[in-house]
Protein backbone atom coordinates (compact mmCIF):
# COMPACT_ATOMS: atom_id res chain seq x y z
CA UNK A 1 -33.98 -15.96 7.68
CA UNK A 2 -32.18 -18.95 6.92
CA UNK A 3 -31.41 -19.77 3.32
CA UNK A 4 -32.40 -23.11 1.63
CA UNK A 5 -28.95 -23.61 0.43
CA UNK A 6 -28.23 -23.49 4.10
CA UNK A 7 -30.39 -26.15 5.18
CA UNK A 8 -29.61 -28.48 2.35
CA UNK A 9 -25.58 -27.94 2.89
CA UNK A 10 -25.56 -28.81 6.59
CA UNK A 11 -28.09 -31.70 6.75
CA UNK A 12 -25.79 -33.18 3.99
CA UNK A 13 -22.78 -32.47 6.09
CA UNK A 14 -24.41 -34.15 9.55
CA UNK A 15 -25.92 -37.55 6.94
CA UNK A 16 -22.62 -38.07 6.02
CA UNK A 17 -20.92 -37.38 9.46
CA UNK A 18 -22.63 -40.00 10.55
CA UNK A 19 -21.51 -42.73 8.25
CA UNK A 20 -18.74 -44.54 8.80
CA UNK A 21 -15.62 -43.46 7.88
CA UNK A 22 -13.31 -46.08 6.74
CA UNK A 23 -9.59 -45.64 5.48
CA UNK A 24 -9.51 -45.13 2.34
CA UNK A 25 -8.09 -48.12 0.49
CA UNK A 26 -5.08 -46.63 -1.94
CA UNK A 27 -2.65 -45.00 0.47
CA UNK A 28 -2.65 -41.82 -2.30
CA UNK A 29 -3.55 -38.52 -0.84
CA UNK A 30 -3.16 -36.64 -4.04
CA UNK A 31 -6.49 -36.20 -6.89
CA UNK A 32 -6.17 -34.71 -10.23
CA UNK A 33 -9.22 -34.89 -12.04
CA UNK A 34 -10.72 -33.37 -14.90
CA UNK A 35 -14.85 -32.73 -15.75
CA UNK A 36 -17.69 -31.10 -17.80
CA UNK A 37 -19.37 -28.59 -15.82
CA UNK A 38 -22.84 -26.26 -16.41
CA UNK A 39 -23.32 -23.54 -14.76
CA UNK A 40 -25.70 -20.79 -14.95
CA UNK A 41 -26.92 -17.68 -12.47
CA UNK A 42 -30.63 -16.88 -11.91
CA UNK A 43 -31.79 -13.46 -10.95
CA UNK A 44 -35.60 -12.21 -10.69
CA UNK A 45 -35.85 -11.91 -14.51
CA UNK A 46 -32.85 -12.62 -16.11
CA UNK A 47 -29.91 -15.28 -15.96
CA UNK A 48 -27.21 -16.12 -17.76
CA UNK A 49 -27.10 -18.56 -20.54
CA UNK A 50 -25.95 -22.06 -19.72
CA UNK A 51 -22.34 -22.38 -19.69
CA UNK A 52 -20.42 -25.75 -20.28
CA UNK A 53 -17.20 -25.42 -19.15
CA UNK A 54 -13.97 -27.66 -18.47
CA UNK A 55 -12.75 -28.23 -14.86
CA UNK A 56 -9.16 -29.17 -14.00
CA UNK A 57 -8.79 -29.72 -10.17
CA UNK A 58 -7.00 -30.93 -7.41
CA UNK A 59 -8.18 -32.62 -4.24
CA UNK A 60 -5.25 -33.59 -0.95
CA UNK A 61 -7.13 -35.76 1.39
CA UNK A 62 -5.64 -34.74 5.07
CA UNK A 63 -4.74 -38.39 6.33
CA UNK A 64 -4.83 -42.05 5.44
CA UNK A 65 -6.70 -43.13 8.93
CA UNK A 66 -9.87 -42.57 10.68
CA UNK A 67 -12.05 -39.27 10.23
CA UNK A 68 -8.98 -37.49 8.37
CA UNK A 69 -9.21 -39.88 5.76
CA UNK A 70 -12.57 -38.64 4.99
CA UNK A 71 -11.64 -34.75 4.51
CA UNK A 72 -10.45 -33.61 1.30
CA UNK A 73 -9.14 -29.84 0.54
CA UNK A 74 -8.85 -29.06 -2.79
CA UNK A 75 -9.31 -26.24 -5.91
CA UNK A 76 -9.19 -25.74 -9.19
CA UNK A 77 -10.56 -23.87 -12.46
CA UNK A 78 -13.03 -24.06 -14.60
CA UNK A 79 -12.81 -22.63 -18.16
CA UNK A 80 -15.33 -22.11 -21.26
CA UNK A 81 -16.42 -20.37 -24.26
CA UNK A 82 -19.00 -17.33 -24.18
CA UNK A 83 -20.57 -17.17 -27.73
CA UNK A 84 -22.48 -13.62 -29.00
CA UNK A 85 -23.95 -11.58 -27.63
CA UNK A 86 -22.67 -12.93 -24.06
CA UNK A 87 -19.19 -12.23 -25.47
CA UNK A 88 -19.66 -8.49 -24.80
CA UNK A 89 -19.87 -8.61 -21.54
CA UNK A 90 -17.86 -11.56 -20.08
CA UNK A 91 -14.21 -10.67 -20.57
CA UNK A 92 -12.34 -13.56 -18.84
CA UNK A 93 -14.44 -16.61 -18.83
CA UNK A 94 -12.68 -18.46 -16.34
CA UNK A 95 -13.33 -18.68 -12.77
CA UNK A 96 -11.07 -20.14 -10.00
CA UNK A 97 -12.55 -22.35 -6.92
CA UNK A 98 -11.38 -23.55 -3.20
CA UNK A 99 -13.35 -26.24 -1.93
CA UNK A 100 -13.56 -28.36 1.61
CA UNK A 101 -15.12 -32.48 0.67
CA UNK A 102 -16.32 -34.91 3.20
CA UNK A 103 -16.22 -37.93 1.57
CA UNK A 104 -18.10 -41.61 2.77
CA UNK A 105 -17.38 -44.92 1.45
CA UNK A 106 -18.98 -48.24 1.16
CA UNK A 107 -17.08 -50.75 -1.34
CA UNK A 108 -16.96 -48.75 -4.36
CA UNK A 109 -19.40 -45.96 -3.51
CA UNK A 110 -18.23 -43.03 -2.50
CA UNK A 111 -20.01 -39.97 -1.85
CA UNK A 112 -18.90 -36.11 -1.38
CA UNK A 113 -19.78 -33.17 -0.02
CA UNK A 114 -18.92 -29.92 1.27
CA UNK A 115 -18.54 -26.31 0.45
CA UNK A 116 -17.05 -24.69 -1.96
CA UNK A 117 -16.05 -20.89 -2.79
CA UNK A 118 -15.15 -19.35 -5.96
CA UNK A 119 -14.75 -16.12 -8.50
CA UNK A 120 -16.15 -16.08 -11.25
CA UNK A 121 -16.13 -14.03 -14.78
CA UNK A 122 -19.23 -15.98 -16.05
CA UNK A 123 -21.55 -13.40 -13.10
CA UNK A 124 -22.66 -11.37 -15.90
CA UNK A 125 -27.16 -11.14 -16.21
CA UNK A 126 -28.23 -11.08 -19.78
CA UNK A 127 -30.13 -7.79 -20.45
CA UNK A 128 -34.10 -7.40 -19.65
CA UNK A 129 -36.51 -9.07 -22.18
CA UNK A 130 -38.47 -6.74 -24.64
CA UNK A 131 -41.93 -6.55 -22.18
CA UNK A 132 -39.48 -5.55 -19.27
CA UNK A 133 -38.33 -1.78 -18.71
CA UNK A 134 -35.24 -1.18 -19.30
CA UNK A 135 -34.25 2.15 -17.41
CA UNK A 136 -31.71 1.40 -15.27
CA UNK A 137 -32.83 -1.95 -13.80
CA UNK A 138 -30.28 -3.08 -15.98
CA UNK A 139 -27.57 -1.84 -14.42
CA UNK A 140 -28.91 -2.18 -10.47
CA UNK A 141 -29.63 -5.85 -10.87
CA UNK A 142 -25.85 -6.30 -12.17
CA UNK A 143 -24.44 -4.09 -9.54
CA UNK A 144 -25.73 -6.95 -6.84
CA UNK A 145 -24.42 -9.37 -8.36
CA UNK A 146 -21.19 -10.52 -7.12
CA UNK A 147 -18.47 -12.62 -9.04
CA UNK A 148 -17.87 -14.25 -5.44
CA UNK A 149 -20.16 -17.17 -4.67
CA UNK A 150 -19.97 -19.43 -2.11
CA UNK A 151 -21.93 -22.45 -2.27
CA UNK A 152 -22.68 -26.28 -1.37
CA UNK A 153 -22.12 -29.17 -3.38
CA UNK A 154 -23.00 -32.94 -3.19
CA UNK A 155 -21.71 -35.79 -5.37
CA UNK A 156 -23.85 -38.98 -4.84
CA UNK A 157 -23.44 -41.20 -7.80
CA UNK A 158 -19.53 -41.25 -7.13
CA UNK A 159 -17.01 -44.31 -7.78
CA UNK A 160 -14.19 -44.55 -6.49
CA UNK A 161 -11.77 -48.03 -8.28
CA UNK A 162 -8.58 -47.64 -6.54
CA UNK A 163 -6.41 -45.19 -8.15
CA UNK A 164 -9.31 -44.18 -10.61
CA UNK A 165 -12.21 -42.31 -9.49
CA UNK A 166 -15.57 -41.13 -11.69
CA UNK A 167 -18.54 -38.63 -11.11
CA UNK A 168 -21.78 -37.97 -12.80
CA UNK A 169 -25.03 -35.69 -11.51
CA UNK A 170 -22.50 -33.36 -9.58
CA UNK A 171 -25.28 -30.69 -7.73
CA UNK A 172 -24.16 -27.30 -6.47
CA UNK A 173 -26.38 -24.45 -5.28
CA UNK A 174 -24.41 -21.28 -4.65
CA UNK A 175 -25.60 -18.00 -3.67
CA UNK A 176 -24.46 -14.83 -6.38
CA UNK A 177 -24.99 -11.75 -4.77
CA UNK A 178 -24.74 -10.22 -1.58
CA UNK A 179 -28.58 -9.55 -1.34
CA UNK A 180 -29.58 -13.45 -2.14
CA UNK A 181 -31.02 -11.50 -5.43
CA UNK A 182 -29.83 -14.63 -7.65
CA UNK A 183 -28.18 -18.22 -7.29
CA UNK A 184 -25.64 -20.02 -9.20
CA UNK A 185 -26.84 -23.34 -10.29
CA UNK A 186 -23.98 -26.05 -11.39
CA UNK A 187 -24.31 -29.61 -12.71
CA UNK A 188 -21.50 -31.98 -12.61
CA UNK A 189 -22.18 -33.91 -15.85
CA UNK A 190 -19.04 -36.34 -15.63
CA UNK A 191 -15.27 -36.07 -13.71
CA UNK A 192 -12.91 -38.65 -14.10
CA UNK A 193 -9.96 -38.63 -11.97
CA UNK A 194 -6.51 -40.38 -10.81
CA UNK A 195 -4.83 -40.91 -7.83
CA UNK A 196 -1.22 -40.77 -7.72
């Protein structure tokens, strides 16, 4: 069966493939940016708490002409702070991401989207609820979820000014387990970035 983070990835992709694809108008190649992230995993009964975290990334767009000037490769990391009783279970809470942008501009606009893959040290379910047993579900619902996810993302309310670029309402839908048991959920609240 396909999954709905499927569907909504590639008819993204194929809207925006069809748009034209005009040369970018800074001849820059190189993005540094930095944003405010949430992000949060949803299993059958539990998820994680909401986490706000910082984002530092890069993004090398692959030419200055045609349909490469609408491809971006790019990565980064993302960084927060767990508070209690989260604390005892996420050890590093950082997570490192690779991800693939196609990118479509009119004037100002810009929009983005593509995949993106990641590991994470925020994949950690809060424990069961009080009505909920406890013996051993615990533990099985963890063990299938994975701190790999691999996900879609789409930035629509993009600007881009020249050297200076800005983001809000960032949406990514990722799957977080091997058994689509849970999703990761991210919101892009607000990335500013520079070209150099």
């Amino acid at each position: 069966m396909v999954s709905p983070q499927f569907v909504v990835g590639v008819t993204t992709i194929l809207v925006l493939a069809l748009l034209p694809c005009p040369a970018l108008a800074n001849p820059s190649a190189h993005e540094f940016s930095v944003g405010a992230v949430t992000s949060r995993y949803d299993s059958f009964i539990r998820s994680t708490r909401d986490h706000l975290l910082l984002e530092l990334a890069y993004h090398h767009r692959l030419g200055n002409e045609g349909f490469a000037s609408a491809v971006t490769v790019g990565g980064g990391l993302r960084g927060g702070l767990v508070n209690p009783p989260e604390n005892r279970f996420v050890t590093v809470p950082l997570e490192v991401f690779a991800t693939v942008q196609l990118r479509a501009r009119m004037g100002w606009w810009e929009v983005a989207a593509g995949p993106e893959v990641g590991v994470s040290g925020f994949a950690r379910l809060m424990t069961l609820p009080e009505p909920f047993p406890r013996a051993g579900a615990t533990d099985e619902e963890q063990t299938r979820l994975s701190p790999v996810y691999v996900g879609m993302g789409v930035s629509p309310l993009r600007v881009n000014l020249g050297h200076f670029t800005a983001s809000a309402l960032e949406l990514r839908l990722s799957t977080g387990s091997l058994q689509d048991s849970a999703i990761r959920f991210d919101i892009g609240l607000l990335r500013v970035g520079v070209s150099l």
